[in-house]
Protein backbone atom coordinates (compact mmCIF):
# COMPACT_ATOMS: atom_id res chain seq x y z
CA UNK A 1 33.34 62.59 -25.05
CA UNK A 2 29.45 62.68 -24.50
CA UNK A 3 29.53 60.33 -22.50
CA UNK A 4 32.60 62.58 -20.22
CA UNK A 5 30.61 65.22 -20.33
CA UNK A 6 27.42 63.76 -19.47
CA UNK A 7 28.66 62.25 -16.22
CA UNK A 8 29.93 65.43 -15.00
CA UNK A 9 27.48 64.41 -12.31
CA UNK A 10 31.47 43.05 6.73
CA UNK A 11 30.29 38.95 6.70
CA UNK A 12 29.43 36.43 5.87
CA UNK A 13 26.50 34.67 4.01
CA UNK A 14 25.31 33.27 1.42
CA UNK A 15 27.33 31.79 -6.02
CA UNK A 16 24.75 34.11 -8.13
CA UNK A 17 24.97 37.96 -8.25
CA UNK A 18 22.59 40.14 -6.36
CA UNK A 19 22.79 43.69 -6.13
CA UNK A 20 21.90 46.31 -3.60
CA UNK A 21 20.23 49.23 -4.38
CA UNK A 22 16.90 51.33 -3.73
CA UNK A 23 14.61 51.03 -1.42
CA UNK A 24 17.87 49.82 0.78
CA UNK A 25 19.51 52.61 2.63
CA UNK A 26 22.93 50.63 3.16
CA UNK A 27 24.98 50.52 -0.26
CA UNK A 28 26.58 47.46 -2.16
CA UNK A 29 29.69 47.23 -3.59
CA UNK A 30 28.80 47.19 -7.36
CA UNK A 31 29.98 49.29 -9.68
CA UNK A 32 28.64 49.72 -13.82
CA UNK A 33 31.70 48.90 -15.50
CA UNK A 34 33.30 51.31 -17.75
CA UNK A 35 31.56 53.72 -20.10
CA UNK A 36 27.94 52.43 -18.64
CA UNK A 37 25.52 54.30 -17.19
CA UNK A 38 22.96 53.56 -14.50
CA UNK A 39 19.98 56.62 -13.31
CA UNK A 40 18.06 56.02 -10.38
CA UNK A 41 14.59 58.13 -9.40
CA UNK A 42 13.60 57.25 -6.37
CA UNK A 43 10.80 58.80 -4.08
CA UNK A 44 10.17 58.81 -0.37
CA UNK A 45 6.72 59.46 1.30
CA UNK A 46 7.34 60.42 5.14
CA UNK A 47 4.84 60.65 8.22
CA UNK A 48 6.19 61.78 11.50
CA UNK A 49 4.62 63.14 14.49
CA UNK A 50 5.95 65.19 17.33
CA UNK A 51 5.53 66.73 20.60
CA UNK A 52 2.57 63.74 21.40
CA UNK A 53 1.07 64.01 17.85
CA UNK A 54 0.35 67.96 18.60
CA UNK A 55 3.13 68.56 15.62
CA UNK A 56 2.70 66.56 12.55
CA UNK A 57 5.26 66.68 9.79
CA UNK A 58 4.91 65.54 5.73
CA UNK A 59 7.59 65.02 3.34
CA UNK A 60 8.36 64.04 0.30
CA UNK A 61 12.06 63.12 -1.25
CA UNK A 62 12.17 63.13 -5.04
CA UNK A 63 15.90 61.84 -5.76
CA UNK A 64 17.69 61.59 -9.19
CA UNK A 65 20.87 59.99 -8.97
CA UNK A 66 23.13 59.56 -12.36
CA UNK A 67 26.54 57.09 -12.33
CA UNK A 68 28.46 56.65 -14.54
CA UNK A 69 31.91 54.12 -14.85
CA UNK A 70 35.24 55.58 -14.85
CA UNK A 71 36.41 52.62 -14.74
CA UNK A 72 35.22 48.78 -13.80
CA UNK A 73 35.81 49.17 -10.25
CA UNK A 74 35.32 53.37 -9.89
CA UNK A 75 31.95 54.91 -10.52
CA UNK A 76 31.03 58.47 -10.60
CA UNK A 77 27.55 59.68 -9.15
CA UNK A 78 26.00 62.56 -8.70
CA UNK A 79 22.59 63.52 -7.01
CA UNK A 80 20.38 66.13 -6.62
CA UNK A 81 16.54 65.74 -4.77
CA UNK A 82 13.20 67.76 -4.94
CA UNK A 83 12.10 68.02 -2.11
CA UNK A 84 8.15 68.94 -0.54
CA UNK A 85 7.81 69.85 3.16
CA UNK A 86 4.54 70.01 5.09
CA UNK A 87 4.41 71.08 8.64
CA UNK A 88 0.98 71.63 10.42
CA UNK A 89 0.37 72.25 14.34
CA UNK A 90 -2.75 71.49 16.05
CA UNK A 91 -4.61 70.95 12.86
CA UNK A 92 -3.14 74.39 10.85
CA UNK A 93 -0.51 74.82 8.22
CA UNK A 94 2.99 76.28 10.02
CA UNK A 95 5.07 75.56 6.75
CA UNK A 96 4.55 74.41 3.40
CA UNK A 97 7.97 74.50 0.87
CA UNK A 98 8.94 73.22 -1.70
CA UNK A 99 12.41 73.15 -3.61
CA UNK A 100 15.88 71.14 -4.54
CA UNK A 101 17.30 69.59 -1.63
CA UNK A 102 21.39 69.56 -1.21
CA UNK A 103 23.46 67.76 -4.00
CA UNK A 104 25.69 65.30 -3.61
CA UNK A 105 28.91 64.03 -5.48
CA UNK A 106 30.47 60.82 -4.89
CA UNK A 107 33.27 58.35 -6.14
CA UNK A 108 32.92 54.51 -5.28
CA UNK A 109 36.36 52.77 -5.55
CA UNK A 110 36.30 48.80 -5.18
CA UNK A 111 39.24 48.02 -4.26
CA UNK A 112 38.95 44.35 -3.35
CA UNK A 113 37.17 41.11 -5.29
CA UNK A 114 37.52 37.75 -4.11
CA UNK A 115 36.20 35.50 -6.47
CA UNK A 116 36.65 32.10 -3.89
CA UNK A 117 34.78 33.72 -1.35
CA UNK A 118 32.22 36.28 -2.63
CA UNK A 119 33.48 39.09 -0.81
CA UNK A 120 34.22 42.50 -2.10
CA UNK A 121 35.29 45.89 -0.20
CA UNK A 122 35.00 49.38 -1.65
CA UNK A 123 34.85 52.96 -0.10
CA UNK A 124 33.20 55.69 -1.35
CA UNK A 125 34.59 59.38 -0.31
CA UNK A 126 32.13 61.81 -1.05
CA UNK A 127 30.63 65.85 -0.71
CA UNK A 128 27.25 67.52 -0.77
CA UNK A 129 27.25 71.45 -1.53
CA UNK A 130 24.20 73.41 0.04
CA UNK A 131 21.91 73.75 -2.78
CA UNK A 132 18.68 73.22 -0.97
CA UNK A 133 17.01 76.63 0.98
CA UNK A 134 18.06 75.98 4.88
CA UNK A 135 15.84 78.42 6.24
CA UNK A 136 12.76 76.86 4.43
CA UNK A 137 13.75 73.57 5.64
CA UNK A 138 15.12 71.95 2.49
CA UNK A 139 18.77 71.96 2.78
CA UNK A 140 21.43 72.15 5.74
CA UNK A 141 22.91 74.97 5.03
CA UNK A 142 26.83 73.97 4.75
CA UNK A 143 28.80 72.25 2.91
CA UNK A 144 29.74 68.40 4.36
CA UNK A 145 32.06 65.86 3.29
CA UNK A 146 31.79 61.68 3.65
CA UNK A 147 33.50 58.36 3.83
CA UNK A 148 32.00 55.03 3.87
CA UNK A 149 33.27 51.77 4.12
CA UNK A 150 31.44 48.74 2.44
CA UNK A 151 31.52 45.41 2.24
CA UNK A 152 29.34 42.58 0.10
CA UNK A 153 29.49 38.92 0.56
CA UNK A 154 27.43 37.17 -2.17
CA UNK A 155 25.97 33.49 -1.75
CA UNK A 156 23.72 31.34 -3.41
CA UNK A 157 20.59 32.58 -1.46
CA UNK A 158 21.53 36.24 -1.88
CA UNK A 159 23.59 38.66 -0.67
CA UNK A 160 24.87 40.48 2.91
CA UNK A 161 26.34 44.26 2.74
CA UNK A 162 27.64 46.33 5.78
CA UNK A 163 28.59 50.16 5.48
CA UNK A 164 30.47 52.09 8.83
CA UNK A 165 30.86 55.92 7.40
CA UNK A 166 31.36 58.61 8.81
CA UNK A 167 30.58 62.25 7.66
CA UNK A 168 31.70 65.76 9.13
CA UNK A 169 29.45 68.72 8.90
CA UNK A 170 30.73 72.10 8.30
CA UNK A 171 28.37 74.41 10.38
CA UNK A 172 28.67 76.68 12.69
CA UNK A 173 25.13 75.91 14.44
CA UNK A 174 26.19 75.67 18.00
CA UNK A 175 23.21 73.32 18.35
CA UNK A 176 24.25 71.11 15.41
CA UNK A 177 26.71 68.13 15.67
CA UNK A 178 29.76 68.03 13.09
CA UNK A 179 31.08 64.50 13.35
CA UNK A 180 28.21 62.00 12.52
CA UNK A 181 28.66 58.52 12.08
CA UNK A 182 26.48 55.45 10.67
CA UNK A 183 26.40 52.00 10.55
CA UNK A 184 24.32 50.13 8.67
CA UNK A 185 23.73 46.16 7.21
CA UNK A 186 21.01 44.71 4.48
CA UNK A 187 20.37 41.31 3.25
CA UNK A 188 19.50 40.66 0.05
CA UNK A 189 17.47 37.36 -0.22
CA UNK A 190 16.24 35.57 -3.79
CA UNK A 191 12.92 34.79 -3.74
CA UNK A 192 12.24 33.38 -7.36
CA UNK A 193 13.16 34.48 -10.47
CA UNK A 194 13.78 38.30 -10.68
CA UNK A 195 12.33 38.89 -7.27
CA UNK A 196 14.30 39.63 -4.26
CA UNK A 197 13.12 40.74 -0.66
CA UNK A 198 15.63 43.42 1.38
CA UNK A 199 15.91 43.40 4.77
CA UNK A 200 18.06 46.50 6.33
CA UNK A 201 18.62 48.36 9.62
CA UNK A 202 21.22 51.05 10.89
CA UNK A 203 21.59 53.77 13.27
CA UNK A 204 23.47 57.54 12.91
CA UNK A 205 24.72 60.14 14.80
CA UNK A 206 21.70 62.49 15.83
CA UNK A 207 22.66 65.78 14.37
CA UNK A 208 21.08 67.58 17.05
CA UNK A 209 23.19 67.98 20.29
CA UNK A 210 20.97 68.28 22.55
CA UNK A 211 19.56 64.56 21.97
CA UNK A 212 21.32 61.30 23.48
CA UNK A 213 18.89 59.46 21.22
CA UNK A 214 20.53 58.54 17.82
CA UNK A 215 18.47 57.74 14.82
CA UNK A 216 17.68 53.61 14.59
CA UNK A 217 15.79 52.00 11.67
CA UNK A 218 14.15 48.98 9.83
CA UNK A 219 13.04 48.63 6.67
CA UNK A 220 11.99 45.80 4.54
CA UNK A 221 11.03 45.94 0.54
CA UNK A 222 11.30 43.85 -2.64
CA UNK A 223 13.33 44.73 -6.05
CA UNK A 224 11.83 43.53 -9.22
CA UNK A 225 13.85 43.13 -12.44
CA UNK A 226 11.90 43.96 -15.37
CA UNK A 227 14.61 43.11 -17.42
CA UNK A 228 18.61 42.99 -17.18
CA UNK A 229 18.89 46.95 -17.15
CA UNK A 230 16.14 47.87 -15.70
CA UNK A 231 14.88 47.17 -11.53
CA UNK A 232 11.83 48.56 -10.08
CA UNK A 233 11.09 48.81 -6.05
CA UNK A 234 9.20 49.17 -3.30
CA UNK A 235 10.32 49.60 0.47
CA UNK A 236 8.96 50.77 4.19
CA UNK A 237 11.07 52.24 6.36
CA UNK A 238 9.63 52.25 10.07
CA UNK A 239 11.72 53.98 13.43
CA UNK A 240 13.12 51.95 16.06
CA UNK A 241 12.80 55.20 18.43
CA UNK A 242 11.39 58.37 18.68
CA UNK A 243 14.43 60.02 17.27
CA UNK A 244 13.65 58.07 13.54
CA UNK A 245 10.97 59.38 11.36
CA UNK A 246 8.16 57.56 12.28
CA UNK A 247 7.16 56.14 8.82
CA UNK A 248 8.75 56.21 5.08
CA UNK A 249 7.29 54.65 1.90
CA UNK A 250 9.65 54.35 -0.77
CA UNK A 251 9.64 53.31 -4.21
CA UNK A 252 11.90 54.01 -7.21
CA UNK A 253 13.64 52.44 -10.50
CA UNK A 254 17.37 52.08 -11.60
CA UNK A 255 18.15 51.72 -15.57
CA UNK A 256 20.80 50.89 -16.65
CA UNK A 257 22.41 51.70 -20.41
C-alpha cells in the first residue's frame, strides 16, 4: 500500500541492454518492473539570445520525475519542475521569476518485446495540468494532453530509439498553435564498461503561429553507471536554427530502488 500511495505521481541497429534516459530528450522503451521505483533530478542550464543578441534570455529547469511499475511492461510517472527565468534587454533586467513549472502525468505501456530481434514498441499517453505561473513565464497556462510512439532496437554496440508524438494544446491564445507534433531518434553507443555516449536529434511543432520555423536540435552526452541502480549524466543540447534555444547544459541522476 505505501508503495500505491507513494506513486500517486523505429530501426534498426545494433545483444546487451542499454537504456535511454537523461540527458536524451527522445525516450526508450524500458519500463521498472513491478513494485520498483526509479526518481530522476535532472537540471537544465539554457543561453539564448534574440532580436541580434539585443535580448538575452537565462533559464534554468530543475525536474523531479518519480515512476513507479504497475506492472512489468506499464509504468507510472509523474513530474513536476522548478523553474528560474532571467530575461535582460540591452544590458538591464526585464524579468526575473522564479517558481514550479507545469506537471506532468504519464503512463508508458510496452506493448511489444521481441526477444530474436531486439526490438520493443511502447506508447505512452500522457497530461500536464497548468501548475506553473503563465504570466510570469513559467507555465503555459492550459491544460494539454500527449501521445508518443516509441520504439528501441538493442544490439551489441548499443542501442537505437525513435519517438513520433504528438500533443494538443488546450488554449485559446489566438497566437498559439494547438496541434504540435515531434519526432525524435537517439543512439545509445557502449563505450567501456559502465560508460555510454548519446547521440540525439529531433524537431517539433513551433508553438507560435506566426513562425514557419519549427524547433530542430542536437545533443550529445555520456551516462555513467555508478552502480546497477544508480546512473549519473551529462549532456549539451545545441539549436539547429534560430527557432531552438541556442544552448542547454544538462546534467542529472536516475536511482533506482
Amino acid at each position: 500500500m505505501l508503495k500505491i500511495t507513494v506513486s500517486f505521481f523505429l530501426l534498426l541497429l545494433l545483444s546487451a541492454n542499454a537504456y535511454a534516459a537523461h540527458p536524451l530528450i527522445t525516450d526508450d522503451t524500458d519500463t521498472q518492473g513491478r513494485g520498483k521505483f526509479q526518481i530522476e533530478i535532472n537540471t537544465g542550464f539554457a543561453a539564448d539570445n534574440r532580436n541580434g543578441g539585443t535580448e538575452k534570455e537565462q533559464s534554468t529547469d530543475a525536474n523531479t520525475a518519480l515512476s513507479f511499475g504497475v506492472a512489468d511492461n506499464i509504468d507510472l510517472i509523474a513530474a513536476l519542475p522548478q523553474k528560474w527565468l532571467l530575461i535582460s534587454v540591452n544590458g538591464s533586467t526585464a524579468q526575473d521569476e522564479r517558481g514550479i513549472g507545469d506537471m506532468t502525468i504519464e503512463m508508458k505501456w510496452r506493448f511489444l518485446e521481441d526477444e530474436t530481434t531486439g526490438l520493443r514498441l511502447a506508447l505512452k499517453p500522457g497530461f500536464s495540468l497548468p501548475t506553473g505561473n503563465a504570466e510570469k513565464g513559467l507555465g503555459s497556462g492550459a491544460r494539454s494532453e500527449s501521445l508518443t510512439l516509441m520504439a528501441t532496437r538493442e544490439g551489441r554496440l548499443g542501442a537505437l530509439h525513435c519517438n513520433l508524438g504528438y500533443s494538443r494544446n488546450e488554449t485559446d491564445d489566438d497566437n498559439t498553435r494547438n496541434n504540435i507534433w515531434h519526432a525524435s531518434v537517439a543512439t545509445e553507443i557502449n563505450v567501456m564498461g559502465d560508460l555510454r555516449a548519446v547521440l540525439n536529434t529531433g524537431i517539433e511543432t513551433n508553438e507560435e503561429k506566426g513562425s514557419a520555423t519549427h524547433p530542430a536540435f542536437l545533443l550529445g552526452g555520456v551516462i555513467y553507471a555508478v552502480s546497477e541502480n544508480l546512473d549519473l549524466d551529462l549532456g549539451l543540447k545545441c539549436a539547429l536554427n534560430k527557432a531552438e534555444t541556442d544552448r542547454t547544459f544538462l546534467v542529472g541522476l536516475a536511482s533506482r530502488f
